[in-house]
Protein backbone atom coordinates (compact mmCIF):
# COMPACT_ATOMS: atom_id res chain seq x y z
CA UNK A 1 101.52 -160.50 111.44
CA UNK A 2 102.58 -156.65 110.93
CA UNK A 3 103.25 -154.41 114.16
CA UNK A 4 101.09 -152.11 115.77
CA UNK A 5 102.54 -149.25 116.39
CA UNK A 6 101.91 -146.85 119.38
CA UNK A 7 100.74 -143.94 116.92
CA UNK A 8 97.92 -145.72 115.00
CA UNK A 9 96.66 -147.05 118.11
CA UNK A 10 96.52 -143.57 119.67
CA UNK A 11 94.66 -142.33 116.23
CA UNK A 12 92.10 -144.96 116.14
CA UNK A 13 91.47 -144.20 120.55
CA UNK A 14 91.10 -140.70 119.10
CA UNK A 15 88.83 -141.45 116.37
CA UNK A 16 86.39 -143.87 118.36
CA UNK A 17 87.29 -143.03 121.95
CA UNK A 18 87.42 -147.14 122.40
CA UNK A 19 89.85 -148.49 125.10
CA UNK A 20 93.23 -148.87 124.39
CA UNK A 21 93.18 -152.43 124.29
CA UNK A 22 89.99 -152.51 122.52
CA UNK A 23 91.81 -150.41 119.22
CA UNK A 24 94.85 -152.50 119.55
CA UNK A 25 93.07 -155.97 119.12
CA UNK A 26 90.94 -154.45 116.69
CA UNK A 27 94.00 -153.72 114.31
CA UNK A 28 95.89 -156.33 114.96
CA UNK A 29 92.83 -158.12 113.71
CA UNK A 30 92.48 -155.52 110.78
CA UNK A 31 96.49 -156.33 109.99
CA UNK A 32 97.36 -152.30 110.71
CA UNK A 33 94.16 -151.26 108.57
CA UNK A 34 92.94 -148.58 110.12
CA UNK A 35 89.39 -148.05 108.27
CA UNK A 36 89.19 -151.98 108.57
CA UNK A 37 89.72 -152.12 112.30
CA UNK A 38 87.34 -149.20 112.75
CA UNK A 39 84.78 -151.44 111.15
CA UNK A 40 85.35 -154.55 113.34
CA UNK A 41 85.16 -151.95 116.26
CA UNK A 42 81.23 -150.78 115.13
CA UNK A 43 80.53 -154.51 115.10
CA UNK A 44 81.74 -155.04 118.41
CA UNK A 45 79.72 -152.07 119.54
CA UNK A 46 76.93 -153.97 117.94
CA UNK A 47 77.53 -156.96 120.07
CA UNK A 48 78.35 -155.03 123.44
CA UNK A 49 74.60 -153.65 122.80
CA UNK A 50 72.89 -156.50 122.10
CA UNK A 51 74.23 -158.25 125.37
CA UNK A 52 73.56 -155.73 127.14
CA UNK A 53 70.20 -154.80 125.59
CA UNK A 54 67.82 -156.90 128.63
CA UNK A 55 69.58 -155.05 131.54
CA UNK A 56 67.59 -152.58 133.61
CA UNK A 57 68.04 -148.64 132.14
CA UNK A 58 66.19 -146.50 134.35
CA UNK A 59 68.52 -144.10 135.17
CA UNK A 60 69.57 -141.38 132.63
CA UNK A 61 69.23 -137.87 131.02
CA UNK A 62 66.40 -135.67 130.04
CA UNK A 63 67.11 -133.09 127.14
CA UNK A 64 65.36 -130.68 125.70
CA UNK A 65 64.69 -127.60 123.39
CA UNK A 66 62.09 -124.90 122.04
CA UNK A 67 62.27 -122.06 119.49
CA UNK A 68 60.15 -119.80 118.35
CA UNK A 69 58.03 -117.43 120.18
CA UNK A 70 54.84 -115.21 119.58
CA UNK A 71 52.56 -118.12 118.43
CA UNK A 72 55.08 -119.68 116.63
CA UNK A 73 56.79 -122.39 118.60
CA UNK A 74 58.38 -125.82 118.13
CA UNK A 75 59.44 -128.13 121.16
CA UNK A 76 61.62 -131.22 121.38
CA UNK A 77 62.03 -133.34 124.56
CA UNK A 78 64.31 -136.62 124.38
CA UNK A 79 64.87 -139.10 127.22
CA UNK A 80 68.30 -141.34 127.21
CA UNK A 81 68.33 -144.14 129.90
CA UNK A 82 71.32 -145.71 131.34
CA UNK A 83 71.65 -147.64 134.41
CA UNK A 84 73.49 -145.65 137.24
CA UNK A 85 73.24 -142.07 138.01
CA UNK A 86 77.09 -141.91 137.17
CA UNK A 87 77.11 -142.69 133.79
CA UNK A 88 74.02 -140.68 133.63
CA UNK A 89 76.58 -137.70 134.60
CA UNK A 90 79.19 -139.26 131.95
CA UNK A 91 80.60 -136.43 129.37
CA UNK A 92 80.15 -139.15 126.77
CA UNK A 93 76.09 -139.67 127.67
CA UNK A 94 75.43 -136.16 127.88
CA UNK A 95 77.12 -135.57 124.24
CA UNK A 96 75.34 -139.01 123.21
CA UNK A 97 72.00 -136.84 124.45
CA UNK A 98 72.57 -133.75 122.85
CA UNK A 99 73.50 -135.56 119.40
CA UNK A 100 70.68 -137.62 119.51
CA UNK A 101 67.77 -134.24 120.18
CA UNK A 102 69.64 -132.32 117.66
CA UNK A 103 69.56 -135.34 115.27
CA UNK A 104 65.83 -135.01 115.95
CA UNK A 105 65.26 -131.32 115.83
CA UNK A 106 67.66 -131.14 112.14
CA UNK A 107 66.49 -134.69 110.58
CA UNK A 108 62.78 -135.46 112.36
CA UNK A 109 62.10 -137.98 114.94
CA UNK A 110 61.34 -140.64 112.72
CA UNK A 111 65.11 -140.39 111.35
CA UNK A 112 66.40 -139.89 114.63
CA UNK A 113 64.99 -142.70 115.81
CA UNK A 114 66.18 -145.24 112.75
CA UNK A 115 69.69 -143.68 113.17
CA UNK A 116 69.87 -143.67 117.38
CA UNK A 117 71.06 -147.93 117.55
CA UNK A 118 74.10 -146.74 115.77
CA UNK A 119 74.92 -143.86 117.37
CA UNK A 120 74.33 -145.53 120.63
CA UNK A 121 76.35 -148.46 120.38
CA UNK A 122 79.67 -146.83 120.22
CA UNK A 123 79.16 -145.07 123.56
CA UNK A 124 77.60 -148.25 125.11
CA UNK A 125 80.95 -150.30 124.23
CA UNK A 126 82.71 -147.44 125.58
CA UNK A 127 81.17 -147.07 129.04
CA UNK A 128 80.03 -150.35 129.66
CA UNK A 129 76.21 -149.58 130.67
CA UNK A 130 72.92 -150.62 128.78
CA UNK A 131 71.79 -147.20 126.93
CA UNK A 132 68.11 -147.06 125.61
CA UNK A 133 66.44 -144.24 123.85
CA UNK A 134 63.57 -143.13 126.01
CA UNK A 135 60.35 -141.16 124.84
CA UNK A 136 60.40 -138.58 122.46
CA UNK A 137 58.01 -135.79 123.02
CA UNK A 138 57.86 -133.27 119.82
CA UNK A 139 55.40 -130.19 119.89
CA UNK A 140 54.78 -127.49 117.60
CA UNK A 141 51.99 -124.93 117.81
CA UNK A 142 50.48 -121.39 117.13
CA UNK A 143 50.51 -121.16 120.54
CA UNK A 144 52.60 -120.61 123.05
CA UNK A 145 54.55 -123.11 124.24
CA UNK A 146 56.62 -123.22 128.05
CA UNK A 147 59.56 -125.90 128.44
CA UNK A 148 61.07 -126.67 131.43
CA UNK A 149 63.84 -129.54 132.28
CA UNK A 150 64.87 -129.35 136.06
CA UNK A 151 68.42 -130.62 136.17
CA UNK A 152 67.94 -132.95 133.68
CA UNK A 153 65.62 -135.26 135.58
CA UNK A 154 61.85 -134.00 135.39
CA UNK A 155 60.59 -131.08 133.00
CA UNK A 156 57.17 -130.40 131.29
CA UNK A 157 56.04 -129.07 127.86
CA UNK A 158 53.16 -127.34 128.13
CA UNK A 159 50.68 -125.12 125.35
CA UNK A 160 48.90 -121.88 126.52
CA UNK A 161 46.24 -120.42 124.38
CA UNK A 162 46.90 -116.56 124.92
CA UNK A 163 49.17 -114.98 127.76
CA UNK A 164 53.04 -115.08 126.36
CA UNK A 165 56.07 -117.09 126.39
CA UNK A 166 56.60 -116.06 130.23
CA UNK A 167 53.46 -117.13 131.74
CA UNK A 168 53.92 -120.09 129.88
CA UNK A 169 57.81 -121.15 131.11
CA UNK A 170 56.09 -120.05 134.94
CA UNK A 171 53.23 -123.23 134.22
CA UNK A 172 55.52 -125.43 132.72
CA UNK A 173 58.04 -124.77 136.13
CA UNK A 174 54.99 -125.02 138.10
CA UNK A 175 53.85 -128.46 136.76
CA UNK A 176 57.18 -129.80 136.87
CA UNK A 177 57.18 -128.69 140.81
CA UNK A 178 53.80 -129.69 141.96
CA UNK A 179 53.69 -132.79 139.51
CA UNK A 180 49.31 -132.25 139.51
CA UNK A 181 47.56 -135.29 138.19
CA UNK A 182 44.42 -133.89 136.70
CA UNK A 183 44.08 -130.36 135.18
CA UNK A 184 40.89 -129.70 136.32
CA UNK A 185 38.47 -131.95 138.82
CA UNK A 186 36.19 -132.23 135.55
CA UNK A 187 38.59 -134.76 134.35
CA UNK A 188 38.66 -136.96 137.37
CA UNK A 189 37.45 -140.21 136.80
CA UNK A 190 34.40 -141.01 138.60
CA UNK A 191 35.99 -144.30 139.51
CA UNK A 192 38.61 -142.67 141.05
CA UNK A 193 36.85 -140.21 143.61
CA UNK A 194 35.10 -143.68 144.62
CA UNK A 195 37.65 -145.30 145.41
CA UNK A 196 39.14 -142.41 147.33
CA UNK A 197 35.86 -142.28 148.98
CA UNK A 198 35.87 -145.64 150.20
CA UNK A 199 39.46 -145.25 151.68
CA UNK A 200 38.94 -141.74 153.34
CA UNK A 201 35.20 -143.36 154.50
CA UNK A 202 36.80 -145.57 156.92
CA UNK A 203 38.89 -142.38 158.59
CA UNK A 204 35.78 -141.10 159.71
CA UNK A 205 34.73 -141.11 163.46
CA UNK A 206 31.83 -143.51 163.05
CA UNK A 207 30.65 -142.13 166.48
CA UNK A 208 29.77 -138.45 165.37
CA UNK A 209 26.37 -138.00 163.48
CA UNK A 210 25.54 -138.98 159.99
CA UNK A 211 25.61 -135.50 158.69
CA UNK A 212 29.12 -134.64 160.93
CA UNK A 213 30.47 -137.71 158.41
CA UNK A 214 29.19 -136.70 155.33
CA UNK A 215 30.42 -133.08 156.01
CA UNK A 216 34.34 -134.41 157.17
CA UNK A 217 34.79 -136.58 154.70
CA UNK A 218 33.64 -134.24 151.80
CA UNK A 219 36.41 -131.73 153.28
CA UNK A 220 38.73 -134.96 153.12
CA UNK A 221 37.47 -135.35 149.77
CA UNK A 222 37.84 -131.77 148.76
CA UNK A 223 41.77 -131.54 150.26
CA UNK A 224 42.65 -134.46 148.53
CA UNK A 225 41.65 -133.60 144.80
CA UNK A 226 42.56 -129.84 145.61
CA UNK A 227 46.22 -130.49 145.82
CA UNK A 228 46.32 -132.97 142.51
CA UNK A 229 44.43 -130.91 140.53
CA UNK A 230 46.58 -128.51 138.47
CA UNK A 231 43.97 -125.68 138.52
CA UNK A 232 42.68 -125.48 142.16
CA UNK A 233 47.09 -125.81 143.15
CA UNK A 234 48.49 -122.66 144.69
CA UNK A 235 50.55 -121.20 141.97
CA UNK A 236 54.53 -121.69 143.33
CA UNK A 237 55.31 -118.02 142.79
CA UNK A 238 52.61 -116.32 145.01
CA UNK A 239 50.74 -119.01 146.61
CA UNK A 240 47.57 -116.81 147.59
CA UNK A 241 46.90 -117.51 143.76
CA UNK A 242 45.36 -120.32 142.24
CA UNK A 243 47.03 -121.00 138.96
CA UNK A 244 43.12 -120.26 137.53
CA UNK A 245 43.66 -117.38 139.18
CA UNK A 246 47.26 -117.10 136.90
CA UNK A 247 45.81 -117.81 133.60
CA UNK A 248 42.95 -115.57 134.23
CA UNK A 249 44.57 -112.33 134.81
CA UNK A 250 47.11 -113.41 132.07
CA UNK A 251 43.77 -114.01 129.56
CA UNK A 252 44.79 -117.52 128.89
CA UNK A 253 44.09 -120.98 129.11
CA UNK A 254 46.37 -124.28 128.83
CA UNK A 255 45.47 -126.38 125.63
CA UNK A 256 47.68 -129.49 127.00
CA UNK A 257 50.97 -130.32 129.33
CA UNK A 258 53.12 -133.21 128.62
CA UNK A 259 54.90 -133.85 131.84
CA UNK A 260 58.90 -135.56 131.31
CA UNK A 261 60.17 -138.10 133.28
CA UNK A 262 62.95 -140.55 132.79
CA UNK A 263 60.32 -142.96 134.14
């Protein structure tokens, strides 16, 4: 059995950032070979993953990025999940992030995502926590396009026809904010107001006259959908605007939002 000496365990820690222990079993096992015992370390890494691929994940990192401007714009949003906020704050995760959405942005998504179980297991073997690759959310337009990623936990993409790069970054901060469920009330679902109908119904006084009722719980009604739907919300930078209001006086219109969560 040869000796392991101090110095090629400290290389291979350097090389893989694996335990101490973990790179002195592996070349012991490797008999002092260093590309060998790096290879018995990525199977390892293999193994730590696949035990630890059924545990819960829904903690984690949202990164993103956009270039381009003037009707020329590509976007890239990537979630990473882990399991506890403080390996979502983990040097190694965040670095495990950023490789992973520039993999994406260089190679394509599809590549990314075929090459993201190897770059993954390493760091999972590392830290100790089930990592899983989230959504991937990849835009590109003639438009304009506004990103947004609030401290890497909720963020929105989102395409405006017209206006500029500005107005769009102010509606993608906005959505991420107010977190509006419909754009406009056209796109409610008639089963929903129903059922909302039915609920606010029974907060009615029952004692006031039929046409007192109707007229409350249409304000109910109105109140409720006004504050979920993304074009009736105050706009968060002056809120004596409506965000039509925005995108009117900025000539535009929103094509789509993508909302991010790591969720």
């Amino acid at each position: 059995m040869s000796t392991i000496s101090t110095e090629q365990v400290k290389e291979l820690r350097d090389r893989t950032g694996i335990s101490v222990m973990q790179c002195r079993k592996a070349l012991e096992e490797a008999a002092g070979d260093m590309e060998k015992a790096i290879m018995i370390l990525k199977k390892q890494s293999g193994i730590a993953a696949a035990k630890k691929g059924d545990r819960e994940a829904s903690a984690g990192l949202i990164v993103a990025k956009k270039e381009g401007a003037n009707g020329n714009s590509r976007a890239i949003a990537l979630t990473l999940n882990c399991e506890t906020d403080f390996v979502g704050k983990n040097d190694d995760f965040i670095n495990l992030a950023k490789a992973l959405l520039e993999k994406a942005w260089v190679d394509g998504k599809a590549a990314m995502e075929v090459a993201a179980p190897e770059m993954i297991a390493p760091v999972i073997q590392k830290i100790g926590e089930n990592i899983k690759l989230g959504t991937v959310t990849e835009v590109s337009s003639t438009n304009n396009l506004g990103l947004y990623v609030h401290d890497g936990k909720l963020g929105t993409i989102v395409e405006v026809k017209g206006g500029d790069e500005a107005l769009a970054k102010d509606i993608a901060m906005h959505i991420a904010a107010m977190k509006p469920e419909f754009m406009t009330r056209e796109q409610i679902p008639a089963e929903t107001i129903a059922q909302f109908k039915e609920i606010a119904a029974k907060e009615v006084d029952a004692s006031k006259p039929a046409d007192m009722q109707e007229k409350i719980l249409a304000g109910k009604i109105e109140a409720y959908f006004k504050d979920r739907t993304l074009m009736d919300q105050p706009f968060f930078k002056d809120t004596d605007k409506k965000i039509s209001d925005v995108l009117k006086a900025g000539n535009a219109e929103i094509v789509t939002y993508i909302p991010l969560s790591l969720v």
